[in-house]
N, C-alpha and C. Protein backbone atom coordinates (compact mmCIF):
# COMPACT_ATOMS: atom_id res chain seq x y z
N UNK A 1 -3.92 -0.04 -29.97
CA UNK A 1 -3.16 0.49 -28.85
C UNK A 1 -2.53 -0.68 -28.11
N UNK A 2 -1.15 -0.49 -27.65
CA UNK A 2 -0.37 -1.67 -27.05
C UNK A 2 -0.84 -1.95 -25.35
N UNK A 3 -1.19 -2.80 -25.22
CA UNK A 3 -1.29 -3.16 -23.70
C UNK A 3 -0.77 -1.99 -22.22
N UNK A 4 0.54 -1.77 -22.78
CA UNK A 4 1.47 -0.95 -21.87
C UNK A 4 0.85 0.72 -22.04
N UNK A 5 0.53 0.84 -23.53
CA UNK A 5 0.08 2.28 -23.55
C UNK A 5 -1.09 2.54 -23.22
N UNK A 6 -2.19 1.80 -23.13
CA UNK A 6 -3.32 1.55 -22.35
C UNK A 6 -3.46 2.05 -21.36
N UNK A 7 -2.54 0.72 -20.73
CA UNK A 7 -2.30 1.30 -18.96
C UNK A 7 -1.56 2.51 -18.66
N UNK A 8 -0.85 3.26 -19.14
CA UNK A 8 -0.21 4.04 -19.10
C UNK A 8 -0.94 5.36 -18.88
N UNK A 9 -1.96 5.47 -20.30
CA UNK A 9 -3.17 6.28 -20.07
C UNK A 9 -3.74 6.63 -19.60
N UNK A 10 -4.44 5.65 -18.48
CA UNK A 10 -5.28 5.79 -17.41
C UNK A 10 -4.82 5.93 -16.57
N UNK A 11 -3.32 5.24 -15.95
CA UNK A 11 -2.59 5.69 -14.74
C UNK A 11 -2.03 6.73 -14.94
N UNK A 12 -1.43 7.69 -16.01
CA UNK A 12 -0.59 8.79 -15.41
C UNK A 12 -1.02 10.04 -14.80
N UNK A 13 -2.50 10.23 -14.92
CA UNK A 13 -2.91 11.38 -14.31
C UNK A 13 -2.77 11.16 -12.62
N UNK A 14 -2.75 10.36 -12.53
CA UNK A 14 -2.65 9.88 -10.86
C UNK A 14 -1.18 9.66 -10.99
N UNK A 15 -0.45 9.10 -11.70
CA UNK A 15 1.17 9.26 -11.59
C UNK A 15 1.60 10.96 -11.30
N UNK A 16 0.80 11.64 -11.67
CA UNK A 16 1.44 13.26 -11.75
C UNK A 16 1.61 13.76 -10.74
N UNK A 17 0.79 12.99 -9.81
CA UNK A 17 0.81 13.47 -8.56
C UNK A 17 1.44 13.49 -8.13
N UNK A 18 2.48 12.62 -8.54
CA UNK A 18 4.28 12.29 -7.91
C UNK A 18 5.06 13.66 -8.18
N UNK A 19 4.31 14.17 -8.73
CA UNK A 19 5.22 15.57 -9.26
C UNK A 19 5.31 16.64 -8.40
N UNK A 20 4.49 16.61 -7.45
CA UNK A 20 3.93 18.06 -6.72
C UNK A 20 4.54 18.01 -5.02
N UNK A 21 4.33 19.01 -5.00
CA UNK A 21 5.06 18.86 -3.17
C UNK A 21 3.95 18.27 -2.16
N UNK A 22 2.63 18.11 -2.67
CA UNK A 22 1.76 17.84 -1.89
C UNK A 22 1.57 16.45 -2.03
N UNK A 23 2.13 15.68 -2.64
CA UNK A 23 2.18 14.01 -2.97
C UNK A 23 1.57 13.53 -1.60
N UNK A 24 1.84 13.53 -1.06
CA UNK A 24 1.67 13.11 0.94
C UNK A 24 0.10 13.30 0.93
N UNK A 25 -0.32 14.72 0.71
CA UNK A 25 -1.55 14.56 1.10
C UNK A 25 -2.61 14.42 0.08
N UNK A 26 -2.17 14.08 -1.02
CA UNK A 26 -2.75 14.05 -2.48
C UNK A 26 -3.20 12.32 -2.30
N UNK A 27 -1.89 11.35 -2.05
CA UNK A 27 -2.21 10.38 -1.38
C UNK A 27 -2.97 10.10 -0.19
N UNK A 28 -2.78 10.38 1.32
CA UNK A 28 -3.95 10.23 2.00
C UNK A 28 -5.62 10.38 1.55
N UNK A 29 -5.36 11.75 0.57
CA UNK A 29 -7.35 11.89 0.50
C UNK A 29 -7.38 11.02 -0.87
N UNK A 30 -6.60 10.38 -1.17
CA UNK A 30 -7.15 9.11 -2.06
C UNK A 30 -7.37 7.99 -1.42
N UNK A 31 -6.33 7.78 -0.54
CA UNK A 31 -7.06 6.39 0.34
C UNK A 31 -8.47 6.76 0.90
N UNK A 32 -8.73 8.48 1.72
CA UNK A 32 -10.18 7.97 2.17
C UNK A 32 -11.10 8.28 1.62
N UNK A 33 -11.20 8.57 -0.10
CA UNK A 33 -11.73 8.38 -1.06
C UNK A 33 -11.97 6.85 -1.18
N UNK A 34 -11.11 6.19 -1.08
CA UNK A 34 -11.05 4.71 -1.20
C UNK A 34 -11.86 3.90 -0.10
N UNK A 35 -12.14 4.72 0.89
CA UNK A 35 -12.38 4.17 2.74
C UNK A 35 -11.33 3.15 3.36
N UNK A 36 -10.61 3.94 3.26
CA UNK A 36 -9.25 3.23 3.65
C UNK A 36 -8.06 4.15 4.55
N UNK A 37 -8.47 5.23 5.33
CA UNK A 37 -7.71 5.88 6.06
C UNK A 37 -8.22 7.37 6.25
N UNK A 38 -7.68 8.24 6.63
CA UNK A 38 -7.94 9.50 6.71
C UNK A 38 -6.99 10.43 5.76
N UNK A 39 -7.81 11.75 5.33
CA UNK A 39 -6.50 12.76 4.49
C UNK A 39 -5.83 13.16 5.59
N UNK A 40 -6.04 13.10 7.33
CA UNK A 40 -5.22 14.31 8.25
C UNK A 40 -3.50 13.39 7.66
N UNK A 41 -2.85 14.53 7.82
CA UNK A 41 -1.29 14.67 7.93
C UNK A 41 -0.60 15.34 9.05
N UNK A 42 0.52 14.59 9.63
CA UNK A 42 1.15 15.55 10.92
C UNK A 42 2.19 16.43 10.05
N UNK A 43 2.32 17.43 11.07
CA UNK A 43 2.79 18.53 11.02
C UNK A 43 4.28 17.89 10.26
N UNK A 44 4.89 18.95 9.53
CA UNK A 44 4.54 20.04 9.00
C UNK A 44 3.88 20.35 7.72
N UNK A 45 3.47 19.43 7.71
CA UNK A 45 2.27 19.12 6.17
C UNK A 45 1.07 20.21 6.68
N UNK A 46 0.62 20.99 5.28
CA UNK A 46 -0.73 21.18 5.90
C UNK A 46 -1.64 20.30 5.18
N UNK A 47 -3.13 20.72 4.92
CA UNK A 47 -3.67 20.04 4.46
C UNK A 47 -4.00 20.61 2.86
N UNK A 48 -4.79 19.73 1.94
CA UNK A 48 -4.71 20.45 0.55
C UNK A 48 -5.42 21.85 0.83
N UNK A 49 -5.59 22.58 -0.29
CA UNK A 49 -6.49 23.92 -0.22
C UNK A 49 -7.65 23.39 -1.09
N UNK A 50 -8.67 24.22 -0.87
CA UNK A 50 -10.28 23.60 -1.61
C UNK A 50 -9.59 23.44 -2.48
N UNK A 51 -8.75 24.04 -3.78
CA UNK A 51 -8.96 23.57 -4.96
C UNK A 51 -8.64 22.47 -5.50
N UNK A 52 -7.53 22.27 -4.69
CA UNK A 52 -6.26 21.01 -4.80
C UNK A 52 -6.86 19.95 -4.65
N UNK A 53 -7.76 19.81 -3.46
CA UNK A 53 -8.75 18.79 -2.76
C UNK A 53 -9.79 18.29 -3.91
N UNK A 54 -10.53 19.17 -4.60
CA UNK A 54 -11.36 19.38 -5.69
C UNK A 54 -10.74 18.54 -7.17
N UNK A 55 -9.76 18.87 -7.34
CA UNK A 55 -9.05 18.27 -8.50
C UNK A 55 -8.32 16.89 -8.45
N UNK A 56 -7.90 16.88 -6.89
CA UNK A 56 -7.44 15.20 -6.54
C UNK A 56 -8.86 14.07 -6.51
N UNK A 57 -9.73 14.80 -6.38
CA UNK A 57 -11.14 13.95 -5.65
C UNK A 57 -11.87 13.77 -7.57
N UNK A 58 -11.25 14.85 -8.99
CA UNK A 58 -11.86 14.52 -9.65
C UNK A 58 -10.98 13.63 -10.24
N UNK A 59 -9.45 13.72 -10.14
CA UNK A 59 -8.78 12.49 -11.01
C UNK A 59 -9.09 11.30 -10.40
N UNK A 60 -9.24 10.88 -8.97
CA UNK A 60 -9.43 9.53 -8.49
C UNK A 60 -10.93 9.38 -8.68
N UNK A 61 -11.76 9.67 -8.88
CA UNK A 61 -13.08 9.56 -9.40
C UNK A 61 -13.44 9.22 -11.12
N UNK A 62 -12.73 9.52 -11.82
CA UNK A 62 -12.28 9.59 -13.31
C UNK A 62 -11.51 8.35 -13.44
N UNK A 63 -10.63 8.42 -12.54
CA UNK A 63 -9.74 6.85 -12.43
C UNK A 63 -10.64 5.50 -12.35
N UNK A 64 -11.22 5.60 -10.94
CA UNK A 64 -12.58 4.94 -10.71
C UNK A 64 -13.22 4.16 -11.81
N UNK A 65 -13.94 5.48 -12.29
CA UNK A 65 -14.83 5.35 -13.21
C UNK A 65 -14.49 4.57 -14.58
N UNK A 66 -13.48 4.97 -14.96
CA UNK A 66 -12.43 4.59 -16.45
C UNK A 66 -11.74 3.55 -16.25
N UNK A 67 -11.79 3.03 -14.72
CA UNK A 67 -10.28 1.72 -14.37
C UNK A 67 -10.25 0.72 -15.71
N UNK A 68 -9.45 0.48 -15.93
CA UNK A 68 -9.39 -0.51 -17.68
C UNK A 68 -9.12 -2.11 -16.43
N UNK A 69 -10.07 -3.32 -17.30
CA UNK A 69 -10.17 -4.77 -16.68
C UNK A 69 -8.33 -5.33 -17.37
N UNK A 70 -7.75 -5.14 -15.72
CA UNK A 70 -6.38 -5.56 -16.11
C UNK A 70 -6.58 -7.18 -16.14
N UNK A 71 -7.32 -8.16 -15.92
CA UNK A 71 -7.41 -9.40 -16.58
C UNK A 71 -7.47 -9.81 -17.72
N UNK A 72 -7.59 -8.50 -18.41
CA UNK A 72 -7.45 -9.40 -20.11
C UNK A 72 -5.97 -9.04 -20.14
N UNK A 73 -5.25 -8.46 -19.42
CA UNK A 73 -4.02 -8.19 -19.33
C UNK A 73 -3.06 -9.37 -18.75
N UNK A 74 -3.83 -10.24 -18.35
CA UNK A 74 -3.27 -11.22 -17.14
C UNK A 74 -2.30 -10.74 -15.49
N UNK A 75 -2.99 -9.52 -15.44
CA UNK A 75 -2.39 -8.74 -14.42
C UNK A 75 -2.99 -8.51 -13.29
N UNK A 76 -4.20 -9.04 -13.43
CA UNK A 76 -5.06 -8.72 -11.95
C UNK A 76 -5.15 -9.62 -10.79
């Protein structure tokens, strides 16, 4: 497997997120997954629904878990 398709692998499930109208708050509850901010959003955002919340909290957890050592990449 090529370097690029590697990375590619592991990042696009979290790239998908770029896809959805909720990107905004898909991002916040990953930062405070991360401890790095809060999910609240101002208006007129709402916030995710349980399920949405549920499925963002398992790709960044999966991400986590799977992160590939971008130093043999010379990228870290």
């Amino acid at each position: 497997m090529s370097r690029s398709t590697e990375i590619l692998c592991w990042f696009l499930p979290l790239l998908r997120l770029d896809t959805i109208p909720t990107l905004v708050q898909c991002i916040k509850f990953c930062e405070q997954l991360a401890g790095r901010g809060s999910e609240a959003t101002r208006a007129p955002r709402l916030p995710l629904i349980e399920e949405e919340n549920a499925r963002v909290e398992k790709l960044y957890n999966d991400a986590v878990a799977t992160r590939i050592d971008l130093s043999k990449f010379n990228l870290d």
